[in-house]
PDB file of N, CA and C in Angstrom:
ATOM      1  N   UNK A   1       7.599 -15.376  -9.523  1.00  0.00           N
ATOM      2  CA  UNK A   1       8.594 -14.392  -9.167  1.00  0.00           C
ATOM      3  C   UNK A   1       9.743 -14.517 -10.158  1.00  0.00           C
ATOM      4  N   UNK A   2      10.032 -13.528 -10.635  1.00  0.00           N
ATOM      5  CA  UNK A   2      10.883 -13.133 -11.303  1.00  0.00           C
ATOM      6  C   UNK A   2      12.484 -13.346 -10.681  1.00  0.00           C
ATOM      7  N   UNK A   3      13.951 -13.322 -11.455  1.00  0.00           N
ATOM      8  CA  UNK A   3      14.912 -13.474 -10.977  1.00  0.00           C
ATOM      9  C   UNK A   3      15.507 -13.129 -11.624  1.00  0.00           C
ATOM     10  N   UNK A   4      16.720 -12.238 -11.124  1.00  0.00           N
ATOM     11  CA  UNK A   4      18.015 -11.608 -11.943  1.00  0.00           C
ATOM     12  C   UNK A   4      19.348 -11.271 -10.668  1.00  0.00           C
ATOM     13  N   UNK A   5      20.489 -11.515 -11.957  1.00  0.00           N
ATOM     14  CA  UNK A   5      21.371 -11.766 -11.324  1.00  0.00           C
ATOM     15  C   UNK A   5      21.703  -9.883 -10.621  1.00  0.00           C
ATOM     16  N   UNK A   6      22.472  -9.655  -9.796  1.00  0.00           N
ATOM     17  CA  UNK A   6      22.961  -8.192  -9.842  1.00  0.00           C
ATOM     18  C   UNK A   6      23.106  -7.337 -10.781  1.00  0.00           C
ATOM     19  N   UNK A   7      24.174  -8.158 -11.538  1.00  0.00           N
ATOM     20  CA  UNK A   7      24.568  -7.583 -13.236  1.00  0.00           C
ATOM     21  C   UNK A   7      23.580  -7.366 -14.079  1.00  0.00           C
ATOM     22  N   UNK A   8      22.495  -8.090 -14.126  1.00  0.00           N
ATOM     23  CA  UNK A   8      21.414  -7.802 -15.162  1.00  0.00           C
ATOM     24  C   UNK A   8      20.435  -6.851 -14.169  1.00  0.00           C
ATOM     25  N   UNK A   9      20.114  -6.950 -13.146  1.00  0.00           N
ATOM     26  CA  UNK A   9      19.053  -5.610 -12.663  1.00  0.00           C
ATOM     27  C   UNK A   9      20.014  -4.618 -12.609  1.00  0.00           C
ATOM     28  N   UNK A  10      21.303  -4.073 -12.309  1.00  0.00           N
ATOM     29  CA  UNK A  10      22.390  -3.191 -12.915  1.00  0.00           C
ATOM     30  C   UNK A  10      22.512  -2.815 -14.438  1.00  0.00           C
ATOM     31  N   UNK A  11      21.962  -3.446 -15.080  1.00  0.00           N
ATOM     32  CA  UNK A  11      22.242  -3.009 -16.185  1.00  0.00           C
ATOM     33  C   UNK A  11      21.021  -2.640 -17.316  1.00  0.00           C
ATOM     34  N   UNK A  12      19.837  -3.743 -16.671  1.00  0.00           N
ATOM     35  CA  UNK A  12      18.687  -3.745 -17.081  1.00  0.00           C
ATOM     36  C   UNK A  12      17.580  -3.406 -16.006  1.00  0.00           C
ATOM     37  N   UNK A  13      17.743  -2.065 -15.363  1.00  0.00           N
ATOM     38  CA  UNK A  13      17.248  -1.378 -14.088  1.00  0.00           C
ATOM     39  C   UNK A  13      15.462  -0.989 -14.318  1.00  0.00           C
ATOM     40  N   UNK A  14      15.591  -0.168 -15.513  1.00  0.00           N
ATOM     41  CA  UNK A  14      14.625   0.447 -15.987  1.00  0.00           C
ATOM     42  C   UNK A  14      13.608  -0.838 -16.371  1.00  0.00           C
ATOM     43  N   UNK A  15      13.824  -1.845 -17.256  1.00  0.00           N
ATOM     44  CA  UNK A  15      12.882  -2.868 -17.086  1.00  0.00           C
ATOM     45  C   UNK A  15      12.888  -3.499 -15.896  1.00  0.00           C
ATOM     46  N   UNK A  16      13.315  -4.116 -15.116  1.00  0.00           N
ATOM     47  CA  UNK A  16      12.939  -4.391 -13.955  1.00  0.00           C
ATOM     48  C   UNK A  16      11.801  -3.276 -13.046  1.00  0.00           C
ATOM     49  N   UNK A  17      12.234  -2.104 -13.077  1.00  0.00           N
ATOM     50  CA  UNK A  17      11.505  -1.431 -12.052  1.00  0.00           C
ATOM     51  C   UNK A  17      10.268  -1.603 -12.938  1.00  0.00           C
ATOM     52  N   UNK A  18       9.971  -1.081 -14.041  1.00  0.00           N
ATOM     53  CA  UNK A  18       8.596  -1.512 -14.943  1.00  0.00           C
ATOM     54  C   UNK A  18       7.940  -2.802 -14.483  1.00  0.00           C
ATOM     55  N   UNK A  19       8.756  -3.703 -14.150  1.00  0.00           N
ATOM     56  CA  UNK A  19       8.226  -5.134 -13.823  1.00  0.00           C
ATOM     57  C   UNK A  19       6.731  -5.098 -12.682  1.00  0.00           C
ATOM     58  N   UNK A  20       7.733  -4.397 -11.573  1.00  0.00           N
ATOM     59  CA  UNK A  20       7.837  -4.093 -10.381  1.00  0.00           C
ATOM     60  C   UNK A  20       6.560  -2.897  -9.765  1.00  0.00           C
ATOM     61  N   UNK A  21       6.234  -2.136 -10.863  1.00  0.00           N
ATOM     62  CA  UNK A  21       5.511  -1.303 -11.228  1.00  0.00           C
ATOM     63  C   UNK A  21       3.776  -1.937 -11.803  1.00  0.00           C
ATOM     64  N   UNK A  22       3.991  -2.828 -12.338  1.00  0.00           N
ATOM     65  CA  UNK A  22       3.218  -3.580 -12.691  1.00  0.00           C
ATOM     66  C   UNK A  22       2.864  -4.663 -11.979  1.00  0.00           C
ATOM     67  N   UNK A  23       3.175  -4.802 -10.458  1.00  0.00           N
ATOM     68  CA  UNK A  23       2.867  -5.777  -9.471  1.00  0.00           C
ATOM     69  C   UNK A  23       3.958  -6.720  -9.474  1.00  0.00           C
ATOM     70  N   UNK A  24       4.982  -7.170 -10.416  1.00  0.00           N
ATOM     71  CA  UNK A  24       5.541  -8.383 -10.029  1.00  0.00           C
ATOM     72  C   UNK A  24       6.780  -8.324  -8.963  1.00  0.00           C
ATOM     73  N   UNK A  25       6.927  -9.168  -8.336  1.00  0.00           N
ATOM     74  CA  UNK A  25       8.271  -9.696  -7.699  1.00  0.00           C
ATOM     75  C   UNK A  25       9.490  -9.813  -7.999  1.00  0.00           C
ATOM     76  N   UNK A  26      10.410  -9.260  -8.181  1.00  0.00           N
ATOM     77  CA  UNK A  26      12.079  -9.480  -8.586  1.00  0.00           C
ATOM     78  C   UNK A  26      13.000 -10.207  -7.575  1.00  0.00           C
ATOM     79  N   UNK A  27      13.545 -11.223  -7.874  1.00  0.00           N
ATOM     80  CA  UNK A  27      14.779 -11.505  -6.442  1.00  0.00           C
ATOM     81  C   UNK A  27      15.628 -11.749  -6.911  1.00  0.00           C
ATOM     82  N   UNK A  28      16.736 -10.659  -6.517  1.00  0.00           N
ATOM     83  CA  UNK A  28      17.842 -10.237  -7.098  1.00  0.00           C
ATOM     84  C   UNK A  28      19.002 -11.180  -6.558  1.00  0.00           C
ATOM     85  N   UNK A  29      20.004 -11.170  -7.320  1.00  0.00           N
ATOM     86  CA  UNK A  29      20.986 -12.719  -6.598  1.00  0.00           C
ATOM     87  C   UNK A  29      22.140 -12.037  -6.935  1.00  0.00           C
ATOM     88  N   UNK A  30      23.366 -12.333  -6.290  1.00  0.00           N
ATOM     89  CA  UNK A  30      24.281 -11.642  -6.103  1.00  0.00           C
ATOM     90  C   UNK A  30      25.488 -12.745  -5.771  1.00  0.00           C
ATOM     91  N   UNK A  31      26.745 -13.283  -6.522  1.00  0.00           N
ATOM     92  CA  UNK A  31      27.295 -14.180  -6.199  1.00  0.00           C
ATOM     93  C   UNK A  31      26.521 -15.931  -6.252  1.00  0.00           C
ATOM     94  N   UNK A  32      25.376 -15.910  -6.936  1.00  0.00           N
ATOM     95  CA  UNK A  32      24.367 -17.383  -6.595  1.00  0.00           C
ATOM     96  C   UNK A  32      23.670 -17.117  -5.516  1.00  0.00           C
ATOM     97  N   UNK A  33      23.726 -15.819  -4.803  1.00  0.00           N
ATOM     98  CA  UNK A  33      23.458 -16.228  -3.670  1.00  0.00           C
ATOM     99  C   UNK A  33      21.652 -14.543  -3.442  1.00  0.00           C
ATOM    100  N   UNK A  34      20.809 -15.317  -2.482  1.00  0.00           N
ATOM    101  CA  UNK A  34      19.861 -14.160  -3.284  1.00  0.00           C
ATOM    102  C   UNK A  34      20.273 -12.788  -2.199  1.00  0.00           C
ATOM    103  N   UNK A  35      19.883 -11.667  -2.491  1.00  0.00           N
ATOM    104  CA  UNK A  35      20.289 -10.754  -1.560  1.00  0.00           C
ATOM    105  C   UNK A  35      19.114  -9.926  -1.563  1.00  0.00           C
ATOM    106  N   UNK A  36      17.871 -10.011  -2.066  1.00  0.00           N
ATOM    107  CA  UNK A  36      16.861  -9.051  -1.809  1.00  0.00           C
ATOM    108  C   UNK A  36      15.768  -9.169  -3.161  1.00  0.00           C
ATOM    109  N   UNK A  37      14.313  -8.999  -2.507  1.00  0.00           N
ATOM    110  CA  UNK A  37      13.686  -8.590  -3.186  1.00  0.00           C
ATOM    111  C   UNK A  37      13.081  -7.940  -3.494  1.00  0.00           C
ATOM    112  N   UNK A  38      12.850  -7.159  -5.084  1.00  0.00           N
ATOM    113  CA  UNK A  38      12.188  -5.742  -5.483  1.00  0.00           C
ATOM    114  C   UNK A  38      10.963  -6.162  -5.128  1.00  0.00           C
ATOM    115  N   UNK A  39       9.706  -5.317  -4.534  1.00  0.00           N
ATOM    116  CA  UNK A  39       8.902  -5.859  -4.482  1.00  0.00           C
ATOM    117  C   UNK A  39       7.889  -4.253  -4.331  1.00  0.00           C
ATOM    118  N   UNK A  40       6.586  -4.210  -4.879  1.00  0.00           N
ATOM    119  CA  UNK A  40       5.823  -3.459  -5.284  1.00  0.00           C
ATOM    120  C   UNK A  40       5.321  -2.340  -4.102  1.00  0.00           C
ATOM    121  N   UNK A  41       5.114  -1.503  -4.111  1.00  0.00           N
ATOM    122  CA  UNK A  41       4.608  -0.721  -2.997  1.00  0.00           C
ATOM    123  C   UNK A  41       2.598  -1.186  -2.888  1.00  0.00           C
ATOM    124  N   UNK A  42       2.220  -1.816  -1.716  1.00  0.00           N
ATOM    125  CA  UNK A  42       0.901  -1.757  -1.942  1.00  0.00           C
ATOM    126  C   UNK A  42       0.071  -0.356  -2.447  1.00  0.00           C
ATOM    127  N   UNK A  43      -1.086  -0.703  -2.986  1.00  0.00           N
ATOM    128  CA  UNK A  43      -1.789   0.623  -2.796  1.00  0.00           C
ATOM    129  C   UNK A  43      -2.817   1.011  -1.538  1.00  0.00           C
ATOM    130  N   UNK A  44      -2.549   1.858  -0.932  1.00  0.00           N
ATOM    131  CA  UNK A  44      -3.115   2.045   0.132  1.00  0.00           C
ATOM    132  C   UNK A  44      -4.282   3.203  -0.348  1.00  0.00           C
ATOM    133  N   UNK A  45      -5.459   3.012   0.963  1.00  0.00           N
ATOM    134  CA  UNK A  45      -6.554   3.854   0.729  1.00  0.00           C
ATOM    135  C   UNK A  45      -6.528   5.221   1.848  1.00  0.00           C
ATOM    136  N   UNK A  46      -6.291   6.388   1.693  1.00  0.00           N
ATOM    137  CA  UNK A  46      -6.131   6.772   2.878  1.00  0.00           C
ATOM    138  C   UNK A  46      -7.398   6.198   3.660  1.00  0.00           C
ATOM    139  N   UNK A  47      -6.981   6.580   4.902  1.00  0.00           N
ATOM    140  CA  UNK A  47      -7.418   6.016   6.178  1.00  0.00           C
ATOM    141  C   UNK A  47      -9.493   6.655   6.164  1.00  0.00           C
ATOM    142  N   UNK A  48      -9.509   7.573   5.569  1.00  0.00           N
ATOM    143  CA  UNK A  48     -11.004   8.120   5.804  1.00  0.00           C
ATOM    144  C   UNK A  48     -12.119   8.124   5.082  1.00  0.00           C
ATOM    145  N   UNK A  49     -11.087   7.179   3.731  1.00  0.00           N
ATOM    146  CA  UNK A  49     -11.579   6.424   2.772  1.00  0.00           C
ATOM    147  C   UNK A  49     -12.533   5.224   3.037  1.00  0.00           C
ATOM    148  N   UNK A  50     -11.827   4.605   3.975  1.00  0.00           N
ATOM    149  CA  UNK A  50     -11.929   2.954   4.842  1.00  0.00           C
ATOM    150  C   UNK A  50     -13.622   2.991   5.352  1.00  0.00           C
ATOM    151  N   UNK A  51     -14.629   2.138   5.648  1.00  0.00           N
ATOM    152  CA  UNK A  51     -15.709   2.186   6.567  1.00  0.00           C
ATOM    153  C   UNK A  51     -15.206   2.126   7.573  1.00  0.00           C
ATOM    154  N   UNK A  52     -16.088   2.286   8.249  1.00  0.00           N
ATOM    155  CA  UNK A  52     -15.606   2.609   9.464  1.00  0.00           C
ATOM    156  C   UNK A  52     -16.356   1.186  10.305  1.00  0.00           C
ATOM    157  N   UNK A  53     -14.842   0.563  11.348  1.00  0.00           N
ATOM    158  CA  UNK A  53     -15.526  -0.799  11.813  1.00  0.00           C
ATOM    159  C   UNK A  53     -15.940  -0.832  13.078  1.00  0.00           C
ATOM    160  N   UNK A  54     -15.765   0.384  13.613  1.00  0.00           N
ATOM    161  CA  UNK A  54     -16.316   0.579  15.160  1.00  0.00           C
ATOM    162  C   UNK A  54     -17.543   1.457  15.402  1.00  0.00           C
ATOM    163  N   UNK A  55     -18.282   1.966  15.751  1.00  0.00           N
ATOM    164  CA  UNK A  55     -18.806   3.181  15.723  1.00  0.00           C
ATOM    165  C   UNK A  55     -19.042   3.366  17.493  1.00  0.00           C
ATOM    166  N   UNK A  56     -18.437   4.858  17.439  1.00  0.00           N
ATOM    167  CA  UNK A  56     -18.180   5.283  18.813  1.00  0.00           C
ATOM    168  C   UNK A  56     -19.187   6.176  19.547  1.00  0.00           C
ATOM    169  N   UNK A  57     -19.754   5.446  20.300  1.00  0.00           N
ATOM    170  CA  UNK A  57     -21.020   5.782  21.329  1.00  0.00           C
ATOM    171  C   UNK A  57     -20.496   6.370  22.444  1.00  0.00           C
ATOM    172  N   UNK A  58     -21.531   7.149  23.074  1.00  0.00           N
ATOM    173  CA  UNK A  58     -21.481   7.596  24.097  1.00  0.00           C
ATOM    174  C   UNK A  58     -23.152   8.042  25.117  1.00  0.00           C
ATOM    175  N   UNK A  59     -23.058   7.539  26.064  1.00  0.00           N
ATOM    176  CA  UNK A  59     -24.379   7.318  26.803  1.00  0.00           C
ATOM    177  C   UNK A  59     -25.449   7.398  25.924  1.00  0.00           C
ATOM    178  N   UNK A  60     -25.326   6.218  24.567  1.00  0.00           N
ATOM    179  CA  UNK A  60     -26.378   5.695  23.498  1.00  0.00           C
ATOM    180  C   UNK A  60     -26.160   6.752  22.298  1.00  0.00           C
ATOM    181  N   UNK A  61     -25.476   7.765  22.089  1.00  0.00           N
ATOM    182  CA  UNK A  61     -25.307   8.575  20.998  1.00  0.00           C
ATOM    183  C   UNK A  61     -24.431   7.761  19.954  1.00  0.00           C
ATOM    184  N   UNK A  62     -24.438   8.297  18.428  1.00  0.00           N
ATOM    185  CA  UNK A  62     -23.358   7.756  18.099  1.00  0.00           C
ATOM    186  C   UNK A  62     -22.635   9.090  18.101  1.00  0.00           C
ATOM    187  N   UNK A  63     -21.421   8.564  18.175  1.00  0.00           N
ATOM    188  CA  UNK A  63     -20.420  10.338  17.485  1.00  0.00           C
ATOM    189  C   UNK A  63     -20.702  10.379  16.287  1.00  0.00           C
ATOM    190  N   UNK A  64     -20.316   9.646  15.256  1.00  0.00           N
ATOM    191  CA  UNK A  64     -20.689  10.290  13.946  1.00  0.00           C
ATOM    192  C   UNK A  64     -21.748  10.784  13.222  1.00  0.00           C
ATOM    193  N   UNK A  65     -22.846   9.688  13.819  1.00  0.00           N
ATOM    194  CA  UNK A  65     -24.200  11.004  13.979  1.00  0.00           C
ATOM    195  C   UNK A  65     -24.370  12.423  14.067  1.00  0.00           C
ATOM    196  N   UNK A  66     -23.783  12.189  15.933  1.00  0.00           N
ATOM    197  CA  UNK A  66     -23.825  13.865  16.221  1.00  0.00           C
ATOM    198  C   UNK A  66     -23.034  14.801  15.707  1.00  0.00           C
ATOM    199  N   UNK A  67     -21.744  14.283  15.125  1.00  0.00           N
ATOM    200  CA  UNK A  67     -20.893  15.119  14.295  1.00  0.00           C
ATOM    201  C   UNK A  67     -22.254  15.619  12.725  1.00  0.00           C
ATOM    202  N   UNK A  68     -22.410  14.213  12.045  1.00  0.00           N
ATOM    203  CA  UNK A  68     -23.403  15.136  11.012  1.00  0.00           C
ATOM    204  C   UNK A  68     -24.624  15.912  11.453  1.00  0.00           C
ATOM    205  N   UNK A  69     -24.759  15.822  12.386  1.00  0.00           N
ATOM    206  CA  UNK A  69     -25.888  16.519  12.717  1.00  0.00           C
ATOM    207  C   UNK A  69     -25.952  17.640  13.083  1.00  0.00           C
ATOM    208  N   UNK A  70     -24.974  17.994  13.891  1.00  0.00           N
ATOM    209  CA  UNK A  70     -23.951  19.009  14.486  1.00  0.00           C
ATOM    210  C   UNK A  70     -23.613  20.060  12.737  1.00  0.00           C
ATOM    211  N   UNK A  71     -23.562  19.460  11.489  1.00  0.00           N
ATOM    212  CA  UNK A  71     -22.868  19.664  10.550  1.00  0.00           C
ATOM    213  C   UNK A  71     -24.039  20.461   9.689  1.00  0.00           C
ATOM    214  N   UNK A  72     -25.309  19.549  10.047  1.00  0.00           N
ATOM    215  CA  UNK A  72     -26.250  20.005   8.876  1.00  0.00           C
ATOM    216  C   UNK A  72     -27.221  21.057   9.793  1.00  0.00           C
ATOM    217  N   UNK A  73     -27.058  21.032  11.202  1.00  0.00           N
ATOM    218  CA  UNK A  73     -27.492  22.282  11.955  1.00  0.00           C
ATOM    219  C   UNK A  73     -27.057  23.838  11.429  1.00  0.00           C
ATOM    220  N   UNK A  74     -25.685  23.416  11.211  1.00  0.00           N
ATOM    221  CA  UNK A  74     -24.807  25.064  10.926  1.00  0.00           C
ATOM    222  C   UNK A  74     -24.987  25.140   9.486  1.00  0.00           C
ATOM    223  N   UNK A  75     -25.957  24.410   8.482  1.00  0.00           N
ATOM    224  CA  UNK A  75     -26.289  25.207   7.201  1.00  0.00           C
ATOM    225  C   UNK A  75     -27.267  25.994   7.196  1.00  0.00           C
TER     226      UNK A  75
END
């Protein structure tokens, strides 16, 4: 993890956020003292992207079955 005082991520903003952009950690210090850290946004997958970890039955059906099936009926 990276470290800068206020004055230098104030002044040197644009490289830091590049840092930051590139996965690393910043902890910004303010007086000696730390007050926060820059820290990366994960990348997320939307949600329908994901497998799926349940699969939802009903009196032995699956739903997502009957949804494709349901799907390739109406071509």
């Amino acid at each position: 993890m990276e470290e800068a005082t206020f004055t230098e991520f104030r002044n040197h903003a644009r490289r830091y956020f590049d840092k930051v952009a590139q996965g690393e950690t910043i902890r910004i210090y303010r007086n000696g003292r730390p007050i926060g850290d820059l820290v990366p946004v994960p990348a997320r997958r939307p949600a329908w992207k994901n497998p799926p970890g349940v699969h939802l039955e009903l009196k032995g059906l699956r739903l997502g079955d009957e949804i494709v099936s349901d799907r390739d009926k109406g071509r």
